[in-house]
C-alpha atoms as a PDB file:
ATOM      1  CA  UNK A   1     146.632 152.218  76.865  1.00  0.00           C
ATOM      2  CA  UNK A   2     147.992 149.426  74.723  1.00  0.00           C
ATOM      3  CA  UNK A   3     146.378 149.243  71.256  1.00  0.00           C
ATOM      4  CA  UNK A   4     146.360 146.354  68.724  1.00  0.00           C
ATOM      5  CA  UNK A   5     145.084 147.275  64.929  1.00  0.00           C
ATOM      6  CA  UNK A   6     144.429 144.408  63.448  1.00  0.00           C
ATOM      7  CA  UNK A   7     144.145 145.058  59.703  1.00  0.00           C
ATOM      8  CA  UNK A   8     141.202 142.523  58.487  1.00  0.00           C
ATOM      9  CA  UNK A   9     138.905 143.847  56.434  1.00  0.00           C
ATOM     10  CA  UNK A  10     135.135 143.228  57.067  1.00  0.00           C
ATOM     11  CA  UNK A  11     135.561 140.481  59.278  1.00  0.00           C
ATOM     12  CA  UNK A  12     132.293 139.552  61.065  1.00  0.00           C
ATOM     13  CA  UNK A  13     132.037 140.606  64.487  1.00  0.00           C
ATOM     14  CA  UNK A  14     131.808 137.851  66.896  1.00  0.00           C
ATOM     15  CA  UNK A  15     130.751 137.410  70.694  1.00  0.00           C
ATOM     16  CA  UNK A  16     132.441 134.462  72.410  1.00  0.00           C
ATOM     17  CA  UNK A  17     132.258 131.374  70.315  1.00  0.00           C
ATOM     18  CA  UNK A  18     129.362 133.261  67.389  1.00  0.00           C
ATOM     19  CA  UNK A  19     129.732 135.159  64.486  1.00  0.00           C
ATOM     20  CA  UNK A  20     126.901 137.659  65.307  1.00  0.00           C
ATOM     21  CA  UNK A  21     124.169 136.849  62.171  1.00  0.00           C
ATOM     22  CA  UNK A  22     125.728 136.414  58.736  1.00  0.00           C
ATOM     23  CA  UNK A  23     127.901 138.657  57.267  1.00  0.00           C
ATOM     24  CA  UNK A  24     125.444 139.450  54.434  1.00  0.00           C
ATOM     25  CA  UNK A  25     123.003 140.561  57.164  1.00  0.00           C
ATOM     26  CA  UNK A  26     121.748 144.278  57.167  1.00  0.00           C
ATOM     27  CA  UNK A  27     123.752 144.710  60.663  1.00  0.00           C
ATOM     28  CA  UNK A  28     126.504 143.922  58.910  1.00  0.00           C
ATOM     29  CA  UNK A  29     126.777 145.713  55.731  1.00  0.00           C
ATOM     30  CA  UNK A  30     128.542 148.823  54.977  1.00  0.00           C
ATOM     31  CA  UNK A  31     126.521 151.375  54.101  1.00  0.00           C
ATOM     32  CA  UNK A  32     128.804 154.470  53.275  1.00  0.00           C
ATOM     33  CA  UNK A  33     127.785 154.274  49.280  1.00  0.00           C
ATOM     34  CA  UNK A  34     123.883 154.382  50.085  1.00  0.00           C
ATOM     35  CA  UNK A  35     122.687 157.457  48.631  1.00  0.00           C
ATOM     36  CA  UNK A  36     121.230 160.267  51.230  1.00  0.00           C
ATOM     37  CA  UNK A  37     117.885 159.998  52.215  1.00  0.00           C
ATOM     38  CA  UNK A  38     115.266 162.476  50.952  1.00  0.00           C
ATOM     39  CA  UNK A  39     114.287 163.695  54.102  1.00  0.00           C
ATOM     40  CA  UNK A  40     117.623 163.344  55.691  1.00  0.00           C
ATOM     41  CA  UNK A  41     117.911 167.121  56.718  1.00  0.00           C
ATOM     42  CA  UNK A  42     114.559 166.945  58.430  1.00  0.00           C
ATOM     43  CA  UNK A  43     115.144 163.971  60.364  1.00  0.00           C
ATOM     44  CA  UNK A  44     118.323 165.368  61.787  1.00  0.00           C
ATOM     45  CA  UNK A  45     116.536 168.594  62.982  1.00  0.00           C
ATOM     46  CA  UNK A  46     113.570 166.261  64.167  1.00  0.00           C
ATOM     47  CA  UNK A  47     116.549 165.249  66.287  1.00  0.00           C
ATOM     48  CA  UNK A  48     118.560 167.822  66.899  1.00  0.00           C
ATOM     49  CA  UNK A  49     121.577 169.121  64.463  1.00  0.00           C
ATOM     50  CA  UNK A  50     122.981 170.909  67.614  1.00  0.00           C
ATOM     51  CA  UNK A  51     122.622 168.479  70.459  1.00  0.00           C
ATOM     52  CA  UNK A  52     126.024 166.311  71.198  1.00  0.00           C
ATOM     53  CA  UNK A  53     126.503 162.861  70.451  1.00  0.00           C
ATOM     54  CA  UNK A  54     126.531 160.924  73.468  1.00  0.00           C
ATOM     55  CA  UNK A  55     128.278 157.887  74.134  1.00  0.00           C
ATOM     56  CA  UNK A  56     125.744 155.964  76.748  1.00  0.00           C
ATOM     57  CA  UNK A  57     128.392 153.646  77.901  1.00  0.00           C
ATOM     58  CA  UNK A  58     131.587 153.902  80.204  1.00  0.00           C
ATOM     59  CA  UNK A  59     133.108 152.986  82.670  1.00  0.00           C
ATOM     60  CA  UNK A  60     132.393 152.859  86.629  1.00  0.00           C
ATOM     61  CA  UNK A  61     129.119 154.008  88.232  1.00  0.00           C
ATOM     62  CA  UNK A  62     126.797 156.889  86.817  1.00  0.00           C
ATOM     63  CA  UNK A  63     124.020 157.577  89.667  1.00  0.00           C
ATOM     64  CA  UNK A  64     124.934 154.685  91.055  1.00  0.00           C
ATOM     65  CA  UNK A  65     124.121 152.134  88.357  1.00  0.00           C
ATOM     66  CA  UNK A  66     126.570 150.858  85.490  1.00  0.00           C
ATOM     67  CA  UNK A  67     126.538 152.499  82.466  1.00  0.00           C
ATOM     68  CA  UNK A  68     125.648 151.074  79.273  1.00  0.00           C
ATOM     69  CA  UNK A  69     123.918 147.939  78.494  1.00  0.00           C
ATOM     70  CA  UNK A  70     125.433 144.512  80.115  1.00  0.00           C
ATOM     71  CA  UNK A  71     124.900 141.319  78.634  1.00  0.00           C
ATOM     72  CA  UNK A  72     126.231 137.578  79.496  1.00  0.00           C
ATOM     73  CA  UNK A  73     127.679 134.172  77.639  1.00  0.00           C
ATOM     74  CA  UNK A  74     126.987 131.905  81.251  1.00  0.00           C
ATOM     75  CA  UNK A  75     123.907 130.041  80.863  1.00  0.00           C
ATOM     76  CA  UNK A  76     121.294 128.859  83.560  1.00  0.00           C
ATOM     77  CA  UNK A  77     118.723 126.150  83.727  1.00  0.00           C
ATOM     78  CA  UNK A  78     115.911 127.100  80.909  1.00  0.00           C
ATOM     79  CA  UNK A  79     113.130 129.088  82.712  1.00  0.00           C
ATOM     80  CA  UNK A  80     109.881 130.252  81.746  1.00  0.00           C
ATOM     81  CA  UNK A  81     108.675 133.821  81.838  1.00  0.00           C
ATOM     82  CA  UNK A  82     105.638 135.673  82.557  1.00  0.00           C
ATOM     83  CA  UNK A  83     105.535 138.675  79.635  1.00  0.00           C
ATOM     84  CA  UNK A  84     103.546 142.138  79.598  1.00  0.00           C
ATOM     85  CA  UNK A  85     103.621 141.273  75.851  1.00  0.00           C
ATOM     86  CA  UNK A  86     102.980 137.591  75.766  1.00  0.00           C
ATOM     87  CA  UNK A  87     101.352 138.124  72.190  1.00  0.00           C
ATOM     88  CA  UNK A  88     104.533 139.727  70.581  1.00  0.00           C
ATOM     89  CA  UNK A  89     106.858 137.887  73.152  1.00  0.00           C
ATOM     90  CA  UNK A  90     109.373 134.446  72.084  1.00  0.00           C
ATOM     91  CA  UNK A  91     107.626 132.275  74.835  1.00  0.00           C
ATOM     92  CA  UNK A  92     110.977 130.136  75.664  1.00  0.00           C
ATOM     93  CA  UNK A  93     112.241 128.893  77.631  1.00  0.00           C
ATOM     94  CA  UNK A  94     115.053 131.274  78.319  1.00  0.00           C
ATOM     95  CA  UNK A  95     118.520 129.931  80.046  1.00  0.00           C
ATOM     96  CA  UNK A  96     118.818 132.533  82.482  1.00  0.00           C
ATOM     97  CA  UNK A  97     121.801 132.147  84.826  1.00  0.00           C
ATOM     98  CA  UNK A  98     121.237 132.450  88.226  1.00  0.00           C
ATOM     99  CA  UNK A  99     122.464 136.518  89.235  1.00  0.00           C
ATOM    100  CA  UNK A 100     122.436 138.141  85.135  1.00  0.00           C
ATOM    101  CA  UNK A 101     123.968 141.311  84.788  1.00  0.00           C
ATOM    102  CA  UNK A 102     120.796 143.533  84.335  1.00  0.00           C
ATOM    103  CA  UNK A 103     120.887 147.316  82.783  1.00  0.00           C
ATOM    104  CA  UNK A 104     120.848 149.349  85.436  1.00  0.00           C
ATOM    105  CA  UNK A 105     121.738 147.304  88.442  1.00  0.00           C
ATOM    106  CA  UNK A 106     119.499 145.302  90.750  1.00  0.00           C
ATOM    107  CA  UNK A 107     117.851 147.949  91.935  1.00  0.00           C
ATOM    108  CA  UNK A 108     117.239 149.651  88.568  1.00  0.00           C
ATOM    109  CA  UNK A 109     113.488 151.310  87.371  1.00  0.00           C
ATOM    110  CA  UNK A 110     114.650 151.887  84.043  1.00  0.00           C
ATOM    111  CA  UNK A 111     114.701 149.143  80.896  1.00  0.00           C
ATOM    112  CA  UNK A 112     116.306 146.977  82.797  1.00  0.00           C
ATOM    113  CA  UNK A 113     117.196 144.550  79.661  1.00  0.00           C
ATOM    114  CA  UNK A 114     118.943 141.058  80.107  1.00  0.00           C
ATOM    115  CA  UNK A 115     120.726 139.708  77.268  1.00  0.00           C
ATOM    116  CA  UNK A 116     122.270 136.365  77.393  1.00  0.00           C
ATOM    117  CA  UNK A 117     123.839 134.582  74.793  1.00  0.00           C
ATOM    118  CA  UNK A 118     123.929 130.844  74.720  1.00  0.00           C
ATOM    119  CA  UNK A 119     127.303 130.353  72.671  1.00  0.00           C
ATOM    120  CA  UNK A 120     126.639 126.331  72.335  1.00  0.00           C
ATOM    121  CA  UNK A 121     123.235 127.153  70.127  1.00  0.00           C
ATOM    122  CA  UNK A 122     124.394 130.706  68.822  1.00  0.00           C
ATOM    123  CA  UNK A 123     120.846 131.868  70.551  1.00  0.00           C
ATOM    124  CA  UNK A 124     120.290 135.129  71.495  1.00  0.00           C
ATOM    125  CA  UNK A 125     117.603 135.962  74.653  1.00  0.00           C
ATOM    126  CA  UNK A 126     116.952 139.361  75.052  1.00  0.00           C
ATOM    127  CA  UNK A 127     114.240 140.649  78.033  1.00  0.00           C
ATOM    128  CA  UNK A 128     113.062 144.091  78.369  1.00  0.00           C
ATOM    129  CA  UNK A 129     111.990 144.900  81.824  1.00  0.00           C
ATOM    130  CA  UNK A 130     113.513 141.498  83.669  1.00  0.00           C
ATOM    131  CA  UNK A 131     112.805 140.906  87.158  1.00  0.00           C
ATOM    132  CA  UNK A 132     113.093 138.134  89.248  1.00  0.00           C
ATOM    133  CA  UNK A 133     110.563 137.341  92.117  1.00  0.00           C
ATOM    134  CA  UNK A 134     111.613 134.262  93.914  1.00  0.00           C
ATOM    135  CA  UNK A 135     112.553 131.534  91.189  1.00  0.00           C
ATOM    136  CA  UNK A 136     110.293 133.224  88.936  1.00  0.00           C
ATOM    137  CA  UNK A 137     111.359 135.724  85.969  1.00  0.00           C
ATOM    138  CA  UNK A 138     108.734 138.285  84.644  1.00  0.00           C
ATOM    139  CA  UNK A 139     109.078 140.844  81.754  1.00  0.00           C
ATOM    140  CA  UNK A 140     107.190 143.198  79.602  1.00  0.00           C
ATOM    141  CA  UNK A 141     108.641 141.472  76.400  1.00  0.00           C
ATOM    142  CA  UNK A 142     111.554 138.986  74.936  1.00  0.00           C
ATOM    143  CA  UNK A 143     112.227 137.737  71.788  1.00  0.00           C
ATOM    144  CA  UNK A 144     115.274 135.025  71.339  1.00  0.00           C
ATOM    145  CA  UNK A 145     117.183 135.493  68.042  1.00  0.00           C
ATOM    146  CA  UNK A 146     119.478 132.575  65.613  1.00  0.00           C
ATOM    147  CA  UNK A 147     122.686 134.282  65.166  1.00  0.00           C
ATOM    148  CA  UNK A 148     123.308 132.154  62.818  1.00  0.00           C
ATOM    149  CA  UNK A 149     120.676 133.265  60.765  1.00  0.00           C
ATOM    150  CA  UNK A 150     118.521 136.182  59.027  1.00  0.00           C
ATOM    151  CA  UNK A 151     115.593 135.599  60.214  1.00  0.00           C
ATOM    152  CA  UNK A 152     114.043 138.978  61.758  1.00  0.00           C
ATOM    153  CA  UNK A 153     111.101 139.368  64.036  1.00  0.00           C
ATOM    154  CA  UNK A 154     107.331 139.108  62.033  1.00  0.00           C
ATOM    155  CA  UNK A 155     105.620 142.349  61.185  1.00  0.00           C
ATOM    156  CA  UNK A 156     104.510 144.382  63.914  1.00  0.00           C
ATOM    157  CA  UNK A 157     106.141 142.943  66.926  1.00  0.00           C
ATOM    158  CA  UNK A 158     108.009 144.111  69.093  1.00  0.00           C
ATOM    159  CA  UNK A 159     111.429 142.704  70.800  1.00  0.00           C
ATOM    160  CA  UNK A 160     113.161 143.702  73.557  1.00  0.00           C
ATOM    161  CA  UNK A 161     114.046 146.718  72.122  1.00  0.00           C
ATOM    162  CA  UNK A 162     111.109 149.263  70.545  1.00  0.00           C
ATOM    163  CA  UNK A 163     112.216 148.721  66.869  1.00  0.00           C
ATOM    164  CA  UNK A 164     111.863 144.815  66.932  1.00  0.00           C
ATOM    165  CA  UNK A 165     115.605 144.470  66.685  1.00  0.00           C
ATOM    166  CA  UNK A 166     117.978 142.341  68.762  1.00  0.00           C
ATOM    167  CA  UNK A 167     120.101 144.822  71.201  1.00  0.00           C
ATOM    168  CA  UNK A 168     123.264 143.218  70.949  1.00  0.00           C
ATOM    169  CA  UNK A 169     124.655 142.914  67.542  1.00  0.00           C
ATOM    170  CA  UNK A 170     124.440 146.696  67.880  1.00  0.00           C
ATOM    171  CA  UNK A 171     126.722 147.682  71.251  1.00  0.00           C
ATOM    172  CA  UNK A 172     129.633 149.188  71.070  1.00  0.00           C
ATOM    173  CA  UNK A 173     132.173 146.296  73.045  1.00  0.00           C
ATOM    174  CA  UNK A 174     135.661 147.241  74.724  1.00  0.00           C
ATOM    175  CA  UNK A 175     137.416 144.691  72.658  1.00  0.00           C
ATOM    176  CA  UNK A 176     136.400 145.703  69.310  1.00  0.00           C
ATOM    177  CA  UNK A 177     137.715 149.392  69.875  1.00  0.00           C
ATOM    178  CA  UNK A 178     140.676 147.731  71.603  1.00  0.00           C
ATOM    179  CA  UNK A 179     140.962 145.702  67.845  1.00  0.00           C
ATOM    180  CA  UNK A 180     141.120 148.256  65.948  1.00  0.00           C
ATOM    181  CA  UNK A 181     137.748 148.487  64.254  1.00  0.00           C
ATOM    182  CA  UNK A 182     133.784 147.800  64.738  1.00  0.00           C
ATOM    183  CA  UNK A 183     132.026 145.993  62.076  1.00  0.00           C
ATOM    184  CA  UNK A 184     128.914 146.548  62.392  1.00  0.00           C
ATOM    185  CA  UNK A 185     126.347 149.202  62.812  1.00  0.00           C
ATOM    186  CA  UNK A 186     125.624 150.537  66.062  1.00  0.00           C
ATOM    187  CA  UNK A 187     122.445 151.062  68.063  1.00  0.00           C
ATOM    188  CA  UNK A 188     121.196 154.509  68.722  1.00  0.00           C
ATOM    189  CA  UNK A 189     117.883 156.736  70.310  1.00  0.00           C
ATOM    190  CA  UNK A 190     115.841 159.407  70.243  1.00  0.00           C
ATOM    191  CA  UNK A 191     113.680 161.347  72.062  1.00  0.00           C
ATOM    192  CA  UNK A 192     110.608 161.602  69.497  1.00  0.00           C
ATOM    193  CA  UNK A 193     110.284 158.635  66.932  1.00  0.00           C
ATOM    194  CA  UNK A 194     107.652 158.245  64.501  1.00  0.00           C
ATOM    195  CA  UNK A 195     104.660 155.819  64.501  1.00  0.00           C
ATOM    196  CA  UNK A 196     106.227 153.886  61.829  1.00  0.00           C
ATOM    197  CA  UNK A 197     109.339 151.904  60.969  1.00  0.00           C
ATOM    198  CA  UNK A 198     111.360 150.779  58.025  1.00  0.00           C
ATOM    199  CA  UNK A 199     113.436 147.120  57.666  1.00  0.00           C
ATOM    200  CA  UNK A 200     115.098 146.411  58.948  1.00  0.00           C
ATOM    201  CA  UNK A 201     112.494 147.477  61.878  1.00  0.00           C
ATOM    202  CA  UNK A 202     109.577 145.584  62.644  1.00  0.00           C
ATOM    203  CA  UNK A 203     107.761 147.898  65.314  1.00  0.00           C
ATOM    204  CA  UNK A 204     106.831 151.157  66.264  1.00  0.00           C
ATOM    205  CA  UNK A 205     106.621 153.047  69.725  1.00  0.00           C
ATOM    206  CA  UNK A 206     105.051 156.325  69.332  1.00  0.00           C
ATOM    207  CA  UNK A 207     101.759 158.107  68.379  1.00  0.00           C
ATOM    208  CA  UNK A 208     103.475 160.973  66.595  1.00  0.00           C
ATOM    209  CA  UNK A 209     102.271 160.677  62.306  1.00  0.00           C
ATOM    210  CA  UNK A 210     104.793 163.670  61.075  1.00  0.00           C
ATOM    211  CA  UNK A 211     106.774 162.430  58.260  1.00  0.00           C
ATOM    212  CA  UNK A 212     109.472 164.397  59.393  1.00  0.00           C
ATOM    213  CA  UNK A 213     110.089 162.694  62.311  1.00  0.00           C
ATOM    214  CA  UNK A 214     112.501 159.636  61.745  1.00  0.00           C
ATOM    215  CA  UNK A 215     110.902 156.087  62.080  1.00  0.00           C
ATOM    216  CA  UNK A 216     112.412 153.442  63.625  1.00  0.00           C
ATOM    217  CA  UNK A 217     114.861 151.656  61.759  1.00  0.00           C
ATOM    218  CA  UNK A 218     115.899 154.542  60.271  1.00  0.00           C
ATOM    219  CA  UNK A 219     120.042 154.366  59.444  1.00  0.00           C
ATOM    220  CA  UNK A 220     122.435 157.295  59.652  1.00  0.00           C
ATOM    221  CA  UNK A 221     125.892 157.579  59.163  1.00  0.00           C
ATOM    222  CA  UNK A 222     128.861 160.453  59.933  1.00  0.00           C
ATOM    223  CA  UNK A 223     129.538 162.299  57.054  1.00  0.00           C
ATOM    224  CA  UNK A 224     132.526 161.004  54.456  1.00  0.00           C
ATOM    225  CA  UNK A 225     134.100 164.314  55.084  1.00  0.00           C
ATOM    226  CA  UNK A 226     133.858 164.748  58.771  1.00  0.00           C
ATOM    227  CA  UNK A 227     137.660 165.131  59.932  1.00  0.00           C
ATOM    228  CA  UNK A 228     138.189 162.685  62.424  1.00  0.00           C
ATOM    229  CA  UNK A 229     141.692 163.805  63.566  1.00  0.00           C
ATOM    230  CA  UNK A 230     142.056 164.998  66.572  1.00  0.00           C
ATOM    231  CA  UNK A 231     140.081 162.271  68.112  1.00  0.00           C
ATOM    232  CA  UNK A 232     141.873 159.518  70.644  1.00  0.00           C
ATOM    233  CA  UNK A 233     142.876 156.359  68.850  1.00  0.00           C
ATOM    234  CA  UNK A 234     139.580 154.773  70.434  1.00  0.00           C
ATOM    235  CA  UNK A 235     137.317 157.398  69.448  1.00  0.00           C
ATOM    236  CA  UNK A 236     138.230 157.061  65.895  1.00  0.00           C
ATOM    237  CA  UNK A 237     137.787 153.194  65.635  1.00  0.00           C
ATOM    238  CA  UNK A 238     134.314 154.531  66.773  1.00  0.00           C
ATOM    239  CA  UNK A 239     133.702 157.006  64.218  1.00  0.00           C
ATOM    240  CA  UNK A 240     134.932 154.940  61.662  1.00  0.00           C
ATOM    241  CA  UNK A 241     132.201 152.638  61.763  1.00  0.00           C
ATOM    242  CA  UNK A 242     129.552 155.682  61.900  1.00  0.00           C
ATOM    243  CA  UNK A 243     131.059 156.623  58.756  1.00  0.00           C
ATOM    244  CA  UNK A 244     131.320 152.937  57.196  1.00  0.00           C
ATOM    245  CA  UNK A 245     128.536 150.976  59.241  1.00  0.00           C
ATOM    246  CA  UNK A 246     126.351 153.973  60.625  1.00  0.00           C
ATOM    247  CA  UNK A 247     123.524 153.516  63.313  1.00  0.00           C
ATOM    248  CA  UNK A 248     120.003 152.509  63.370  1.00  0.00           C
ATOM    249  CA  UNK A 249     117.474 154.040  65.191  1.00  0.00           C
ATOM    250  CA  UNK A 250     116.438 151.234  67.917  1.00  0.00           C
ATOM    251  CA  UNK A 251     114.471 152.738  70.523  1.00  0.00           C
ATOM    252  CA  UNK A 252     113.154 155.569  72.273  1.00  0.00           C
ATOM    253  CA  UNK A 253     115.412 157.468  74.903  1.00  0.00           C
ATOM    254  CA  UNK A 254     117.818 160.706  74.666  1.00  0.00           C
ATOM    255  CA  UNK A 255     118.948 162.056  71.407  1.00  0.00           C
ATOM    256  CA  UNK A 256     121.985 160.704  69.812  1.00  0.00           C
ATOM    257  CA  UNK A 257     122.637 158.599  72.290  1.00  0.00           C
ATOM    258  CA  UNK A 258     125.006 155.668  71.223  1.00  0.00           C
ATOM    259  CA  UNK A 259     124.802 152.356  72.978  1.00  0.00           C
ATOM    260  CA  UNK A 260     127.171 150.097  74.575  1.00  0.00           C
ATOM    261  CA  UNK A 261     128.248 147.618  76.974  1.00  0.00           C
ATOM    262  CA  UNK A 262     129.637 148.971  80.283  1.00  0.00           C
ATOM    263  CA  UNK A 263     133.362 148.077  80.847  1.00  0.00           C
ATOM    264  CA  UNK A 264     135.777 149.288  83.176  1.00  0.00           C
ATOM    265  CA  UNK A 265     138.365 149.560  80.499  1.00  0.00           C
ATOM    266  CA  UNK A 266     136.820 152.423  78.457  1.00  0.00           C
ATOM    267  CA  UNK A 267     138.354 155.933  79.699  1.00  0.00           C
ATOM    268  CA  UNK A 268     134.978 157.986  80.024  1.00  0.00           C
ATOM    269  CA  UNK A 269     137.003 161.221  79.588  1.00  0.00           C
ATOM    270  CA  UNK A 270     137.815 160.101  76.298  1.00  0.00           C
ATOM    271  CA  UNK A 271     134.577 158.977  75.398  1.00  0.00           C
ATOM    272  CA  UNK A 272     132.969 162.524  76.679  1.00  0.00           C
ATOM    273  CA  UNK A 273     134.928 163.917  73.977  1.00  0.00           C
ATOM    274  CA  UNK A 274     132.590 162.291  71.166  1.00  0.00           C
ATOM    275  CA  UNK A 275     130.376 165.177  72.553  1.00  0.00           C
ATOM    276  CA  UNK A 276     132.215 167.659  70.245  1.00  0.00           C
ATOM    277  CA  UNK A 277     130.110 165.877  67.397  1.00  0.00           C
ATOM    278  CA  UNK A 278     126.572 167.658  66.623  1.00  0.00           C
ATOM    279  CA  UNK A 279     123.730 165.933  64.784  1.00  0.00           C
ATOM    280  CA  UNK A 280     124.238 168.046  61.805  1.00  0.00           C
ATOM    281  CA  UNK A 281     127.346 166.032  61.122  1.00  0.00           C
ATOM    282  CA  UNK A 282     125.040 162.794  60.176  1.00  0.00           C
ATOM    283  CA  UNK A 283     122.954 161.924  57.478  1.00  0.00           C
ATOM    284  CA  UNK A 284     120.069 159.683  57.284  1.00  0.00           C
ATOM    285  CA  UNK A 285     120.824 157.175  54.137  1.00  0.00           C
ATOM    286  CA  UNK A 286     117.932 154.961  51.819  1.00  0.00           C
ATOM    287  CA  UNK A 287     118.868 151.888  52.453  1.00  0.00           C
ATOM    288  CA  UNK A 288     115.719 149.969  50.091  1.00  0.00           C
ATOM    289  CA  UNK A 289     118.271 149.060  47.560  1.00  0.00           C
ATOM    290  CA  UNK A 290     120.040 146.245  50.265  1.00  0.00           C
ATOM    291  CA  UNK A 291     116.567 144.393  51.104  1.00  0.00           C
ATOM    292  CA  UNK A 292     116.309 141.003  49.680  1.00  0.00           C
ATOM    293  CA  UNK A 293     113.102 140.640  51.796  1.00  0.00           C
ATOM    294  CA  UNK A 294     111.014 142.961  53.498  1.00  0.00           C
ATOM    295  CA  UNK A 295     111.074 139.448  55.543  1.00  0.00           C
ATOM    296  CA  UNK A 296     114.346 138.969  56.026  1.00  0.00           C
ATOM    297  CA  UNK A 297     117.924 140.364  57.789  1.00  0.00           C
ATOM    298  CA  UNK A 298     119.634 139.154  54.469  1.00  0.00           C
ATOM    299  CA  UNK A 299     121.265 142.496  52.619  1.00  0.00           C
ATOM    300  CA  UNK A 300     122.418 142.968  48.908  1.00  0.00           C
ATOM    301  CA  UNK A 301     126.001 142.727  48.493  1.00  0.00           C
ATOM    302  CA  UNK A 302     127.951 145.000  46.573  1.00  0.00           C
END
């Protein structure tokens, strides 16, 4: 496999014809100088300090459905949807081509999210739980999101995603590993979250109160003295940004589970290998000192 480094620092990632949100925004920021959280050791056994990091992206078929988490730049005629959620839902209308790329596959039971991005407006759409009956759309919730700005979702509601975050900004893409370098943090779940959250978060999913239990929104990053050497070339473009960017605790699902968009570039036998990675290797960071607003994406600079 061919591989380009391109040596600019910090640039801000971008998706077609958008920088995703502003590079001051919280998705954006380094975070390898945060201090440790207090209760970082207890979050990462809430999680699991044995239990593999997991890449939840490839290449191919798994089960018969893609794997990772698709998303489109073609545009359809503006539709309106019928939400689950309509009280915590962006009513529209959302330009939904005609045959999206849904998680999952057609046939899918699971999230089944739709994410289409509109690069003429810089507009987000994000669905959780899309289907199409007829002409119609339906979904439990959606939320549509400015890239170009730092707006974040109000208090309490939800997105498409658990933590009332957009899902994109945080996949991993083929062509940022293929680049040399991810520049932003990347979205990650659990298996037991806590009925709270912390900004950049804006929702909870979960009835469980013990405070040692990570809420959502929650950032973690791969130790500064984790040796990644060793690792493919693609693997460590990866693992740099877990050191420099870290995660953030998005949604319920498996435990350290990474998430991506499905491409049939990536070489899944290289990306089984971030499996040799336990949770005891990450750390759970404070990040209070970066908010500007409890209100807003916008992060403190260094």
């Amino acid at each position: 496999m061919c591989f380009a480094i391109l040596f600019q620092l910090n640039a801000n990632p971008t998706l077609g014809k958008c920088e995703v949100f502003p590079a001051n925004n919280i998705w954006n920021t380094p975070i390898d100088k945060l201090p440790v959280h207090s209760l970082s050791k207890a979050y990462v056994q809430s999680i699991g300090a044995q239990k593999k990091l997991k890449a939840d992206f490839g290449s191919g078929l798994w089960e018969g459905s893609p794997i990772g988490i698709p998303f489109t730049l073609k545009t359809g005629s503006p539709v309106s949807v019928k939400f689950e959620y309509a009280e915590e839902s962006d009513p529209g209308p959302y330009p939904i081509p005609a045959n999206p790329p849904i998680e999952g596959g057609e046939t899918s039971d699971g999230d089944r999210h739709v994410l289409v991005l509109d690069e003429k407006t810089c507009k987000l759409y994000e669905l959780y739980s899309a289907r199409k009956k007829g002409n119609a759309w339906t979904a439990g919730s959606g939320a549509i999101f400015d890239l170009k700005s730092n707006e974040i979702r109000p208090a309490n509601w939800t997105s498409a995603d658990a933590a009332g975050l957009p899902i994109l900004p945080g996949l991993v893409r083929y062509e940022e590993v293929a680049a040399g370098e991810i520049t932003h943090a990347i979205r990650f779940t659990a298996r037991r979250t806590q009925k709270a959250y912390v900004w950049p978060a804006r929702h909870y999913a979960s009835k469980i109160t013990d405070k040692n239990v990570p809420p959502m929104g929650m950032r973690f990053r791969l130790k500064a003295n984790f040796n990644i050497e060793g690792f493919s070339k693609e693997n460590q473009v990866i693992l740099r940004a877990l050191k420099k960017y870290g995660m953030i605790l998005a949604d319920n699902g498996s435990d350290w589970f990474l998430s991506g968009v499905p491409d049939e570039k990536w070489n899944n036998d290289l990306l089984h290998k971030l499996g040799k990675i336990t949770g005891d290797q990450f750390e759970a960071v404070n990040s209070e000192s970066l908010i500007v607003s409890p209100d807003s994406g916008e992060a403190r600079q260094n």
